[in-house]
N, C-alpha and C. Protein backbone atom coordinates (compact mmCIF):
# COMPACT_ATOMS: atom_id res chain seq x y z
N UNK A 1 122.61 193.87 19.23
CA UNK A 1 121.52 193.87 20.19
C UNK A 1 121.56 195.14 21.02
N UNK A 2 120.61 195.31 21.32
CA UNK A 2 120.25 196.85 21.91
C UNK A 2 119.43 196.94 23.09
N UNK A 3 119.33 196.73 24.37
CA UNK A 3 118.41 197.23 25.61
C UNK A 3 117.74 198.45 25.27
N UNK A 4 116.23 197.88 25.94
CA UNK A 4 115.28 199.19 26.22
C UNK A 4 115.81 199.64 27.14
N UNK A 5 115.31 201.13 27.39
CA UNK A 5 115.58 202.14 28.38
C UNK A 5 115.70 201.71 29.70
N UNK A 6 114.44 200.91 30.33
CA UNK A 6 114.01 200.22 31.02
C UNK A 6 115.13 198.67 31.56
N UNK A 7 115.32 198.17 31.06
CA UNK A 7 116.18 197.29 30.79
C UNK A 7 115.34 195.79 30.66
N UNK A 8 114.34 196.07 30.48
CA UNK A 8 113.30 194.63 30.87
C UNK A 8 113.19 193.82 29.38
N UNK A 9 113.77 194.72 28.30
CA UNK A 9 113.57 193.94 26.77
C UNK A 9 115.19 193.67 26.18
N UNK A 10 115.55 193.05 25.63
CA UNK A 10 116.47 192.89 24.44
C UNK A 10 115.88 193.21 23.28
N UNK A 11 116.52 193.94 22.13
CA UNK A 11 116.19 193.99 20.58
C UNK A 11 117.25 193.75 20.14
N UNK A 12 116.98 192.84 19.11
CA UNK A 12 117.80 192.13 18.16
C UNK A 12 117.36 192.25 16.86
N UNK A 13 118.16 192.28 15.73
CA UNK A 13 117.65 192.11 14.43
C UNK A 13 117.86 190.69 13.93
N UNK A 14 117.09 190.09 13.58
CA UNK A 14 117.39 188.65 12.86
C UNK A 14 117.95 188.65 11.82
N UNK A 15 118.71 188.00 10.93
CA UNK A 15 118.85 188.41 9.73
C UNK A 15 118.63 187.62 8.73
N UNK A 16 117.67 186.31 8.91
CA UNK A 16 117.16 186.15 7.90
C UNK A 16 115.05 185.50 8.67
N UNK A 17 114.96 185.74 8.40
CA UNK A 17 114.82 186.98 8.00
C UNK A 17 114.99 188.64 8.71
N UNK A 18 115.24 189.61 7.93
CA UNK A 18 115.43 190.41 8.60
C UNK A 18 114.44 191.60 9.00
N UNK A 19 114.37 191.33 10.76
CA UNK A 19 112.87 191.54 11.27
C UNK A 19 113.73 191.93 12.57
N UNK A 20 113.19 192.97 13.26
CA UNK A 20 113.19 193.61 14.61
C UNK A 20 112.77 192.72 15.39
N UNK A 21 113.47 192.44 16.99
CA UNK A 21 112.65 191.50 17.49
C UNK A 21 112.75 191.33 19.01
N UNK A 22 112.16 191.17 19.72
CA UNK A 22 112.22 191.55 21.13
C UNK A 22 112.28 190.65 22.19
N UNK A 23 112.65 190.25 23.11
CA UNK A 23 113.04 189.71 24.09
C UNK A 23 112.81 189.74 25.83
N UNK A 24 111.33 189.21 26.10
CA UNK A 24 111.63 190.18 27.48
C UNK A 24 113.03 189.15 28.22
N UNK A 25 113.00 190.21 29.57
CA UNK A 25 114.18 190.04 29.87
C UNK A 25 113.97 189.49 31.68
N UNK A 26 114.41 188.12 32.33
CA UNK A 26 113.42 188.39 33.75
C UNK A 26 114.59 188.07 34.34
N UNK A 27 113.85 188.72 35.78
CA UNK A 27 115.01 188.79 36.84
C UNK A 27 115.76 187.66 37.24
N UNK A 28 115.79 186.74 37.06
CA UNK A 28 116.38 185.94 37.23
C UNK A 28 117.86 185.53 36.05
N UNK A 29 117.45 186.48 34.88
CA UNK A 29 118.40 185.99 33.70
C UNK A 29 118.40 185.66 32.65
N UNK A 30 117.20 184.92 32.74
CA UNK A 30 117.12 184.21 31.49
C UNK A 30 116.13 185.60 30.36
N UNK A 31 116.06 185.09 28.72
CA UNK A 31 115.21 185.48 27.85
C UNK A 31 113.89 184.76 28.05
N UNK A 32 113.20 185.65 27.45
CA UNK A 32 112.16 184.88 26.81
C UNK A 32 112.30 184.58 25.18
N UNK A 33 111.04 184.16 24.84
CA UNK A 33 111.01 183.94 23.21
C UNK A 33 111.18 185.44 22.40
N UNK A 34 111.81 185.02 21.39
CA UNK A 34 111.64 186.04 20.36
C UNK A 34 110.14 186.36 20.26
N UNK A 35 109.95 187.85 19.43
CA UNK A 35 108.88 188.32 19.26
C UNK A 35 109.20 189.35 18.07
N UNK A 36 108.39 188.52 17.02
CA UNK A 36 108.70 189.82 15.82
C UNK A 36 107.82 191.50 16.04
N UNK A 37 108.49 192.34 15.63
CA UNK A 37 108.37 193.44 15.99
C UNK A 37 107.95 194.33 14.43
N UNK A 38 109.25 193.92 13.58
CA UNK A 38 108.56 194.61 12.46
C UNK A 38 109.95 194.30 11.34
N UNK A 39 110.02 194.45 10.07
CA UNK A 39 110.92 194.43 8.59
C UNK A 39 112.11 195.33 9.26
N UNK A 40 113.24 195.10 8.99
CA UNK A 40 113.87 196.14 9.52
C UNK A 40 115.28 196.01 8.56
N UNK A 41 115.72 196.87 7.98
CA UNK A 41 116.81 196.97 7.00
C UNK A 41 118.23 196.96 7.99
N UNK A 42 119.11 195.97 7.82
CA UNK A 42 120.00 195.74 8.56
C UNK A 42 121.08 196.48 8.63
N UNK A 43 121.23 196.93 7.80
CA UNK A 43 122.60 197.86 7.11
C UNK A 43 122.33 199.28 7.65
N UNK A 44 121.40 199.70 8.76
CA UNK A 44 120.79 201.11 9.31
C UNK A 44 121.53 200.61 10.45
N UNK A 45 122.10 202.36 11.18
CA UNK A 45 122.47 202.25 12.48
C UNK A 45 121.13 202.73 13.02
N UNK A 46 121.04 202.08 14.51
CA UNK A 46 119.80 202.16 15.40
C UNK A 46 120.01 201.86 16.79
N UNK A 47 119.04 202.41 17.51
CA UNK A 47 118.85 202.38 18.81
C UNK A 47 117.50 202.63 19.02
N UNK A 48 117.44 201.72 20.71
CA UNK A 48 115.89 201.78 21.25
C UNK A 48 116.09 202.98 21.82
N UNK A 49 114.98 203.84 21.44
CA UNK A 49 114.47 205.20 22.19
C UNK A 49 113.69 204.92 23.37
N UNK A 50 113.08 205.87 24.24
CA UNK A 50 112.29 205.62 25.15
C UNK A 50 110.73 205.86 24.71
N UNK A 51 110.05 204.71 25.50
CA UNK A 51 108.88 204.23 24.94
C UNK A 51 108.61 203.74 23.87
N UNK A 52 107.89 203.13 22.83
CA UNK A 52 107.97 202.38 22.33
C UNK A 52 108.44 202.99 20.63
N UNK A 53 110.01 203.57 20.76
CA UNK A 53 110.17 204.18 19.43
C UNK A 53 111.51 203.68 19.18
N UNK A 54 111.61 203.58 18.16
CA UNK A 54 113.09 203.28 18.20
C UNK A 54 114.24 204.20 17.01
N UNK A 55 115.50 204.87 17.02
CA UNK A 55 115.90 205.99 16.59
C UNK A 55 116.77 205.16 15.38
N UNK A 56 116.48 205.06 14.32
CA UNK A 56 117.22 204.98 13.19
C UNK A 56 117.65 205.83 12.44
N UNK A 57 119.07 205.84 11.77
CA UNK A 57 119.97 206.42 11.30
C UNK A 57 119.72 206.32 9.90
N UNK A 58 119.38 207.44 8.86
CA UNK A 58 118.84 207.45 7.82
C UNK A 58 120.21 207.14 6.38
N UNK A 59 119.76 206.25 5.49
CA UNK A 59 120.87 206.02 5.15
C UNK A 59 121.11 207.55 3.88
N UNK A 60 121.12 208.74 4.08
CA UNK A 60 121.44 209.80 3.26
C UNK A 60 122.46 209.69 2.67
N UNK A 61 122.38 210.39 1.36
CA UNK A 61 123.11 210.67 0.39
C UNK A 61 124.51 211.67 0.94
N UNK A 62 125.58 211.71 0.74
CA UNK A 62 126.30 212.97 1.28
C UNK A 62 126.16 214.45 0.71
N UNK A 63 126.15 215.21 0.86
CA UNK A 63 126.33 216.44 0.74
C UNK A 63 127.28 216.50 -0.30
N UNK A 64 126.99 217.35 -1.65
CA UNK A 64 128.14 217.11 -2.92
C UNK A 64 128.98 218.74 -1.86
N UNK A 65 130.30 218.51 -2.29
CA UNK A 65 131.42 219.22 -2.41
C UNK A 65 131.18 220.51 -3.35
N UNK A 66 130.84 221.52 -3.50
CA UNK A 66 131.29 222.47 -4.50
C UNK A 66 132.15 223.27 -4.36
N UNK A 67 133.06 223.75 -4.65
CA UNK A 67 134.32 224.24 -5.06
C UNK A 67 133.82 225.74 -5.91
N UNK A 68 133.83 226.71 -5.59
CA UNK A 68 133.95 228.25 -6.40
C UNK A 68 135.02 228.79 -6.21
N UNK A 69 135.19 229.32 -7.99
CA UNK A 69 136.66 229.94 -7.98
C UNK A 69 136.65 231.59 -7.69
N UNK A 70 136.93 232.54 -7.31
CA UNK A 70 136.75 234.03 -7.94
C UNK A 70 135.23 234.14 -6.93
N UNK A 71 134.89 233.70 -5.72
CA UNK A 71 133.82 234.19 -5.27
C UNK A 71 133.94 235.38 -4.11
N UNK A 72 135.39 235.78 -4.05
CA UNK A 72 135.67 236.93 -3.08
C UNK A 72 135.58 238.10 -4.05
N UNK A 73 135.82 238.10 -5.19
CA UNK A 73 135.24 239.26 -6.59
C UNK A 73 134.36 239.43 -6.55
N UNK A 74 133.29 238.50 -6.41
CA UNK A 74 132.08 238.44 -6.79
C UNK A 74 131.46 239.55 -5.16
N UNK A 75 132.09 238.66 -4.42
CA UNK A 75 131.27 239.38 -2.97
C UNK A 75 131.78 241.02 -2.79
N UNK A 76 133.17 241.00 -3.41
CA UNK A 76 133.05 242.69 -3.19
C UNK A 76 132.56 243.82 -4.04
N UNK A 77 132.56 242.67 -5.14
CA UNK A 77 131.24 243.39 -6.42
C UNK A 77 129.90 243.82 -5.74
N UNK A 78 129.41 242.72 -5.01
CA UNK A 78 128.32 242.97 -4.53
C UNK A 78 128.11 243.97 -3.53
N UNK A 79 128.86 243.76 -2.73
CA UNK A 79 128.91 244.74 -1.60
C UNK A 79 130.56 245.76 -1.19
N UNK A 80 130.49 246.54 -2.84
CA UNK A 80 131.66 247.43 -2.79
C UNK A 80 131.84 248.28 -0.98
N UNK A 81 133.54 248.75 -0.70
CA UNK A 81 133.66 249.12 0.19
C UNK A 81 133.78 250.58 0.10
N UNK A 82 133.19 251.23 0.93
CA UNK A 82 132.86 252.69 1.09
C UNK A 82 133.86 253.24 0.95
């Protein structure tokens, strides 16, 4: 669960189903009712942004590793020293 900026909402993800979902929040303490918000893939890291956006963490591929052997030859090939 995650507070708006504001502090007046709760967001929660449900997980079954799994749906964004909001909560106002009143001074006294208590919730209100859930309120579906939208589909939301559970396995994403996230946070409420300010105003009505919220910042999810994209699930990307990593960056492959490449490894070159002999590329300090290559660079003074390229740019021999005077």
């Amino acid at each position: 669960a995650r507070w708006s900026r504001d502090g007046r909402q709760l967001f929660t993800v449900e997980r079954r189903p799994q749906v964004m979902t909001a909560r106002e929040f009143h001074p006294e303490g208590s919730l209100g009712p859930a309120r579906r918000l939208f589909d939301f893939d559970y396995h994403y890291d996230w946070d409420a942004a300010p105003g009505d956006r919220f910042l999810v963490a994209a699930d990307a591929e990593a960056p492959a590793l490449v490894f070159v052997d002999g590329w300090f030859a290559e660079l003074e090939a390229m740019f021999p020293q005077r």
